[in-house]
C-alpha atoms as a PDB file:
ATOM      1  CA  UNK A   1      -5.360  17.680  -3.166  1.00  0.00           C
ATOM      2  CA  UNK A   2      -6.720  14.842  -1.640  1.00  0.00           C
ATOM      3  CA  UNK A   3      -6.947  10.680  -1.507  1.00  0.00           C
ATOM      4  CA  UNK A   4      -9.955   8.936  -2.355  1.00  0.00           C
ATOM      5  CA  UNK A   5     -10.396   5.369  -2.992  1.00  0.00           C
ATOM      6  CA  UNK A   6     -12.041   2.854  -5.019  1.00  0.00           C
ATOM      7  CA  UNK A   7     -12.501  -0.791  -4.689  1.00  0.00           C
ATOM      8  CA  UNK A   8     -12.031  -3.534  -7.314  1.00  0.00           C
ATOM      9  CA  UNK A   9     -11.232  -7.138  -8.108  1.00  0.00           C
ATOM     10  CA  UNK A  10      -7.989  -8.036  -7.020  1.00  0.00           C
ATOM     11  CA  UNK A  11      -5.355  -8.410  -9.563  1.00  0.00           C
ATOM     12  CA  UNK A  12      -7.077  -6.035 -11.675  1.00  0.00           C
ATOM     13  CA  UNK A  13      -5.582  -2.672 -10.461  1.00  0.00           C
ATOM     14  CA  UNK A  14      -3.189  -1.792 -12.696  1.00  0.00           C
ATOM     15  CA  UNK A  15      -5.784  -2.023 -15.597  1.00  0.00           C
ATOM     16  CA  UNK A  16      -7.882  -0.119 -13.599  1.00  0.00           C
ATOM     17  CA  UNK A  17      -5.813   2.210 -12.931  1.00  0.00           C
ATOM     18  CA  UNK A  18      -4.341   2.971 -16.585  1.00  0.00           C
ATOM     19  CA  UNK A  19      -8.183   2.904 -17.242  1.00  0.00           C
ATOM     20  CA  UNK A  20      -8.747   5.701 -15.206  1.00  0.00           C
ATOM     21  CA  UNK A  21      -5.370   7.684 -16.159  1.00  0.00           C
ATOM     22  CA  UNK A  22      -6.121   7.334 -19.587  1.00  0.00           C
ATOM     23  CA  UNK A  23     -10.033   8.102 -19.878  1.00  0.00           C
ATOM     24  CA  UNK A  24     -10.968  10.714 -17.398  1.00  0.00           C
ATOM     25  CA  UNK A  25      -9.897  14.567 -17.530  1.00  0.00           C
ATOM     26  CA  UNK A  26      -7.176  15.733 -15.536  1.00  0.00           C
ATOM     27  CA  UNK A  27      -9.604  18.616 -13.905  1.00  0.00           C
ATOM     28  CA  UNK A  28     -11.441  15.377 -12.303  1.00  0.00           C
ATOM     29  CA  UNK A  29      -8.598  12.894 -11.765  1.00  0.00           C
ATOM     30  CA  UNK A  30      -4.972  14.064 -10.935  1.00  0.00           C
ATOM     31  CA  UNK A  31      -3.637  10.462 -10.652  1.00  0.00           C
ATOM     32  CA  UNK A  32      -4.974   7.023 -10.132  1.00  0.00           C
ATOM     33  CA  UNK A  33      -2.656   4.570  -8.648  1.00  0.00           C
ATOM     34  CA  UNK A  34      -2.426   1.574  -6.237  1.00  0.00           C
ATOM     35  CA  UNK A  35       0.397   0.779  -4.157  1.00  0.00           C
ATOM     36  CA  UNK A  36       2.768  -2.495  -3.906  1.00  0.00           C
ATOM     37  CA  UNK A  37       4.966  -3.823  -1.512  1.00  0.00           C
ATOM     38  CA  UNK A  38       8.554  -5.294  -2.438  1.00  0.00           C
ATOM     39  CA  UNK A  39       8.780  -9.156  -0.757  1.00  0.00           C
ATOM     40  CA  UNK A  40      10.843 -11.658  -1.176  1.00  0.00           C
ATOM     41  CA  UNK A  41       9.762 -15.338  -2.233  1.00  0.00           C
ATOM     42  CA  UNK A  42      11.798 -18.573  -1.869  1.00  0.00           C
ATOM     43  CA  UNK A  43      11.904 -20.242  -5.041  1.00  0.00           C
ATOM     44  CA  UNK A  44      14.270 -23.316  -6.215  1.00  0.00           C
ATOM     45  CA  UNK A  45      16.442 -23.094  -3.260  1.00  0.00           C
ATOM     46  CA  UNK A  46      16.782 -18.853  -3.468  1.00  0.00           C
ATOM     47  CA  UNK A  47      14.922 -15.777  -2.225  1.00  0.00           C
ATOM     48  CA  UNK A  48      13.358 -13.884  -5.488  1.00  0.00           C
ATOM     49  CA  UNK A  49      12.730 -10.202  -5.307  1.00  0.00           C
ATOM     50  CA  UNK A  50       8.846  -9.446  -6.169  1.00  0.00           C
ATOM     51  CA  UNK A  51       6.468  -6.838  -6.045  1.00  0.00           C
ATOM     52  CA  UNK A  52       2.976  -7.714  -4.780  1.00  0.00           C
ATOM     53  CA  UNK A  53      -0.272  -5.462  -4.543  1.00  0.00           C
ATOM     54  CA  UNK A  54      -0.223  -3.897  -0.898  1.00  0.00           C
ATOM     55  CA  UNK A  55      -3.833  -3.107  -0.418  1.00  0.00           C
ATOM     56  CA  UNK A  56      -5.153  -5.987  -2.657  1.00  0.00           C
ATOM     57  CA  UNK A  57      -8.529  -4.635  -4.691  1.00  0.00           C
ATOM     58  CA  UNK A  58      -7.971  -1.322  -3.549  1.00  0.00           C
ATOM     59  CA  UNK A  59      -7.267   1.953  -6.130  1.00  0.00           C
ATOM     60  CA  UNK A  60      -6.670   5.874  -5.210  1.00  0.00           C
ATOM     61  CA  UNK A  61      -7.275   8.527  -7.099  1.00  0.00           C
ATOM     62  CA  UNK A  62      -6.066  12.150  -6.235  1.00  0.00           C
ATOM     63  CA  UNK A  63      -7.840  14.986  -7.245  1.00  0.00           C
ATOM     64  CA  UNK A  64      -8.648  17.846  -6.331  1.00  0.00           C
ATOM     65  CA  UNK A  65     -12.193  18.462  -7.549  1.00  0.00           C
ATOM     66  CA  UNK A  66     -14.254  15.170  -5.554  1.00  0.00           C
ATOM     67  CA  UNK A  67     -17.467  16.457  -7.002  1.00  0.00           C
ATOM     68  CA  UNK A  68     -16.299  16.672 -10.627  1.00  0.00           C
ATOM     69  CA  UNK A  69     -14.508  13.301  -9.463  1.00  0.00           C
ATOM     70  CA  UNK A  70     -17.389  11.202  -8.366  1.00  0.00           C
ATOM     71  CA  UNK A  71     -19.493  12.235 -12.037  1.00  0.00           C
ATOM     72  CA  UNK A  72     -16.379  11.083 -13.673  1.00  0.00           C
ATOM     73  CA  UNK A  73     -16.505   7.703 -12.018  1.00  0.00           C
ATOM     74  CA  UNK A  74     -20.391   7.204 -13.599  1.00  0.00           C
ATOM     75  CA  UNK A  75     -19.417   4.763 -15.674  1.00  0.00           C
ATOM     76  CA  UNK A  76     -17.133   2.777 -13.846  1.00  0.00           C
ATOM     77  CA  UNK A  77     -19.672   1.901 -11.071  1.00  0.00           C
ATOM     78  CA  UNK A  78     -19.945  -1.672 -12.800  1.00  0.00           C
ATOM     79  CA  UNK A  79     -16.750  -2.771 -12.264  1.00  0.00           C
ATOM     80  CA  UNK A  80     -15.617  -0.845  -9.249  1.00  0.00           C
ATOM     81  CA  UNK A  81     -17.260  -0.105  -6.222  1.00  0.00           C
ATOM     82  CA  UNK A  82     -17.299   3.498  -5.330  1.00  0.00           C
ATOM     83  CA  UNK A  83     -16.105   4.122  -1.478  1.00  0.00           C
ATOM     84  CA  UNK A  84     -19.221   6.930  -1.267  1.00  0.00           C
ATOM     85  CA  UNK A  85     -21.555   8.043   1.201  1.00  0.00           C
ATOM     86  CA  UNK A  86     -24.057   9.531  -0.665  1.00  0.00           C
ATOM     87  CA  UNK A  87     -23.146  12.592  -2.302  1.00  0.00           C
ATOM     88  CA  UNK A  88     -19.409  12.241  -1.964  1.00  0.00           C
ATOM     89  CA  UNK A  89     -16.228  10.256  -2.138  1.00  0.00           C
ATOM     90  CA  UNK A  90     -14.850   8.754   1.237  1.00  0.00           C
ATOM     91  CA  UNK A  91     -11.082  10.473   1.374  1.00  0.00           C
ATOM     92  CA  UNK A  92      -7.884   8.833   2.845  1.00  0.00           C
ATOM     93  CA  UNK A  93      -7.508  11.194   5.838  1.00  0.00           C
ATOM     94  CA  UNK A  94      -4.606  13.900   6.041  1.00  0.00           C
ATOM     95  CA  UNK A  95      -2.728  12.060   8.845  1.00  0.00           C
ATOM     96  CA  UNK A  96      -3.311   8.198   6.456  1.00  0.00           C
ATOM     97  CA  UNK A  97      -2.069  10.150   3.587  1.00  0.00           C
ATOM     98  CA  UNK A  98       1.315  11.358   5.271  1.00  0.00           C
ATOM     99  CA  UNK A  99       1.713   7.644   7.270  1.00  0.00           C
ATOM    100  CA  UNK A 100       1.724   6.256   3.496  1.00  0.00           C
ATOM    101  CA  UNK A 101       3.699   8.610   1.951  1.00  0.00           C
ATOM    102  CA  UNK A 102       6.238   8.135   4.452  1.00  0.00           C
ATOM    103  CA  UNK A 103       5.832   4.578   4.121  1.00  0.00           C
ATOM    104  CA  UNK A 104       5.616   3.981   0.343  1.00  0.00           C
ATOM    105  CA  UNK A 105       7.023   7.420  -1.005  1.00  0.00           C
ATOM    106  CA  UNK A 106       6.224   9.045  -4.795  1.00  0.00           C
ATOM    107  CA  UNK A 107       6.046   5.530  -6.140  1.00  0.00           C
ATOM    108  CA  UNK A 108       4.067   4.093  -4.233  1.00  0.00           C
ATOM    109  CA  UNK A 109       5.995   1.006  -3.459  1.00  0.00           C
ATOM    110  CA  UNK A 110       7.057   0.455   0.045  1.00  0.00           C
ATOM    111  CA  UNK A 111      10.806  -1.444   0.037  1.00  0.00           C
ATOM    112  CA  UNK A 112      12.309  -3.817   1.787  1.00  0.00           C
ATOM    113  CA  UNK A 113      13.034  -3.665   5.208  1.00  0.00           C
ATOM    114  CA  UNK A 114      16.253  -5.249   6.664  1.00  0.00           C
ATOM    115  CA  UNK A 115      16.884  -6.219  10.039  1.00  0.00           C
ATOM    116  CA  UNK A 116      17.273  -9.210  11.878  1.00  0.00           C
ATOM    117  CA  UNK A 117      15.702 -11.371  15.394  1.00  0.00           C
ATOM    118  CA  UNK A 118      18.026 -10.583  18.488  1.00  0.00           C
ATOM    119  CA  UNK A 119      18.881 -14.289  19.608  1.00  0.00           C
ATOM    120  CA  UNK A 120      19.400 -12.722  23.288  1.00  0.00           C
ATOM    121  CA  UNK A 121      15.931 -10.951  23.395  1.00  0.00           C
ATOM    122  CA  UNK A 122      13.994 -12.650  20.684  1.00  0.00           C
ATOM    123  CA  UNK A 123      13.083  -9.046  19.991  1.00  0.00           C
ATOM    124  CA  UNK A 124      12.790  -8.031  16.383  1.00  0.00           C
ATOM    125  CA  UNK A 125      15.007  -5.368  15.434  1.00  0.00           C
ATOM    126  CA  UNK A 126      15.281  -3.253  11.660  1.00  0.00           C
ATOM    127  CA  UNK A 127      17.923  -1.650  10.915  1.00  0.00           C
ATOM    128  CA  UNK A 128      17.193   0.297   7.940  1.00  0.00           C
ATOM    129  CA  UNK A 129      14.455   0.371   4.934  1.00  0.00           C
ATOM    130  CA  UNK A 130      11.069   2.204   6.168  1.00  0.00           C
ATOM    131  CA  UNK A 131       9.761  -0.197   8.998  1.00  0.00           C
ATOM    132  CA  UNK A 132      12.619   0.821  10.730  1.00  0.00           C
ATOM    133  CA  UNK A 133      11.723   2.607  14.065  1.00  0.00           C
ATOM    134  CA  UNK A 134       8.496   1.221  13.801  1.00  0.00           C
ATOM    135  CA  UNK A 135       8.964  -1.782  14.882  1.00  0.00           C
ATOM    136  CA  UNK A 136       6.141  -1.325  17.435  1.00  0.00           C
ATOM    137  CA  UNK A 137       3.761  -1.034  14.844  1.00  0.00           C
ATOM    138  CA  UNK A 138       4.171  -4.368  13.404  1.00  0.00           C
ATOM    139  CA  UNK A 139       1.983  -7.134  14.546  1.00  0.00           C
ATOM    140  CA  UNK A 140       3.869 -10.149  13.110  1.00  0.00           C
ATOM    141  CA  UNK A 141       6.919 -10.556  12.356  1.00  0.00           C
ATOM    142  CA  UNK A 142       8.099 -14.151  10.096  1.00  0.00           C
ATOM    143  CA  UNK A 143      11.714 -13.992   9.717  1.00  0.00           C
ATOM    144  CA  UNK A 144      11.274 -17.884   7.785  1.00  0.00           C
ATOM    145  CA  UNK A 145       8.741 -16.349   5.157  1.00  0.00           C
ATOM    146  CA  UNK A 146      10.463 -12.391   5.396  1.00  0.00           C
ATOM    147  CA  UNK A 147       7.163 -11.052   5.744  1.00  0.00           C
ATOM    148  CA  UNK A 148       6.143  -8.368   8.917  1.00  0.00           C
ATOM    149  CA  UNK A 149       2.339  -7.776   9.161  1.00  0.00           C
ATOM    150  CA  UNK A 150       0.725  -4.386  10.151  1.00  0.00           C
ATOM    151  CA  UNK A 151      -2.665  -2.886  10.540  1.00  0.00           C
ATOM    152  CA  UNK A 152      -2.940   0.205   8.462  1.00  0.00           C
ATOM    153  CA  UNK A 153      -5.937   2.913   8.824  1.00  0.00           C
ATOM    154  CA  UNK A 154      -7.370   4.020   5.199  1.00  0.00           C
ATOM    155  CA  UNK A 155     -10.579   5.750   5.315  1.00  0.00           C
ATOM    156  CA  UNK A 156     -11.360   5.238   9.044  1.00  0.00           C
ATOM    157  CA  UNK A 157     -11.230   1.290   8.322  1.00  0.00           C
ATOM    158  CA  UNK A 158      -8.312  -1.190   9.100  1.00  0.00           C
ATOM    159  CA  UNK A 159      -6.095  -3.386   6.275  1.00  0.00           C
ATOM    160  CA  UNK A 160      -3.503  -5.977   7.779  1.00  0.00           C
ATOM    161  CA  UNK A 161      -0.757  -5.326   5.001  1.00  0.00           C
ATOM    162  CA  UNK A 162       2.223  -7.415   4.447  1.00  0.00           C
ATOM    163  CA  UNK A 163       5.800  -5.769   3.913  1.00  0.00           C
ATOM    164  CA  UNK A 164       8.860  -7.534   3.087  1.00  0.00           C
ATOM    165  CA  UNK A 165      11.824  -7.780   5.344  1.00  0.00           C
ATOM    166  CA  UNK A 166      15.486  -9.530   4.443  1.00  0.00           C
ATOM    167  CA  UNK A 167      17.865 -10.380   6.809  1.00  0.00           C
ATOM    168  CA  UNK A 168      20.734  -7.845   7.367  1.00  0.00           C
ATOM    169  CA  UNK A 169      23.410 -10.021   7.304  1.00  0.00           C
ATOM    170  CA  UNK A 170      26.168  -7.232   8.759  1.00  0.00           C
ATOM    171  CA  UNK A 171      24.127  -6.913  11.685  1.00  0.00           C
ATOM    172  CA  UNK A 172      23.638 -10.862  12.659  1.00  0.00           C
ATOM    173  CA  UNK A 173      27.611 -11.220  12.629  1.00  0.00           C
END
């Protein structure tokens, strides 16, 4: 079984993907979903739990038959753009796959991260939700807008993704 991914407008995944779940056979298409990020947003004086698109204008599709797959897709080509090389799908690679799934798990959603900025060091430090020990792989972190930016490999190509943090409060004391 294997990742393969399409492209689309943003903010049209999710019909996209219950497009795809709903219309083509389960031989071609095992699942067709897109993957979100919990965040946190200041609004009115409070941080608001949200979910936001992680890979904006991006959909996967696992299946198992990328042939049967890619005939499937025929008449979607006007509103998506097929990630193809002629002749077949470009996959999420093995070692993207596991990095994700380890990341965002079954559902797809990758949680919150707490942790907090050592006043000492000025290092950034997590202390538990799935950034943490891998806080060399970040690139940013804001602690003022809780958001930690990384570059993640899908399909041989690089997407700066956002992932929430919150501030573990037990820690900071």
């Amino acid at each position: 079984m294997s990742w393969y991914v399409l492209q689309c407008r943003a903010g049209r995944e999710a019909e996209i993907v219950n497009s795809l779940n709903q219309h083509l056979s389960r031989e071609a298409l095992e699942e067709a979903f897109y993957f979100q990020s919990e965040r946190l947003w200041r609004s009115e004086g409070s941080w608001k739990r949200q979910k936001k698109e992680l890979f904006p204008g991006y959909v996967f599709l696992q299946s198992e038959n990328p042939g049967l797959l890619s005939e499937a897709l025929e008449e979607y080509r006007q509103i998506v753009r097929i990630m193809e090389e002629p002749g077949y799908l470009i996959s999420v690679y093995p070692e993207e796959e596991a990095y994700l799934r380890g990341l965002c798990g079954q559902e797809h959603l990758l949680p919150l991260s707490y942790g907090y900025k050592d006043r000492v060091t000025g290092c950034s430090r997590i202390t538990k939700g799935p950034l943490a020990g891998r806080e060399n792989q970040v690139k940013i972190f804001d602690w003022h807008r809780r958001f930690a930016r990384m570059e993640i490999s899908i399909g041989n190509r690089k997407a700066s993704v956002w992932a929430g943090l919150a501030l573990d409060e037990a820690a900071v004391s």
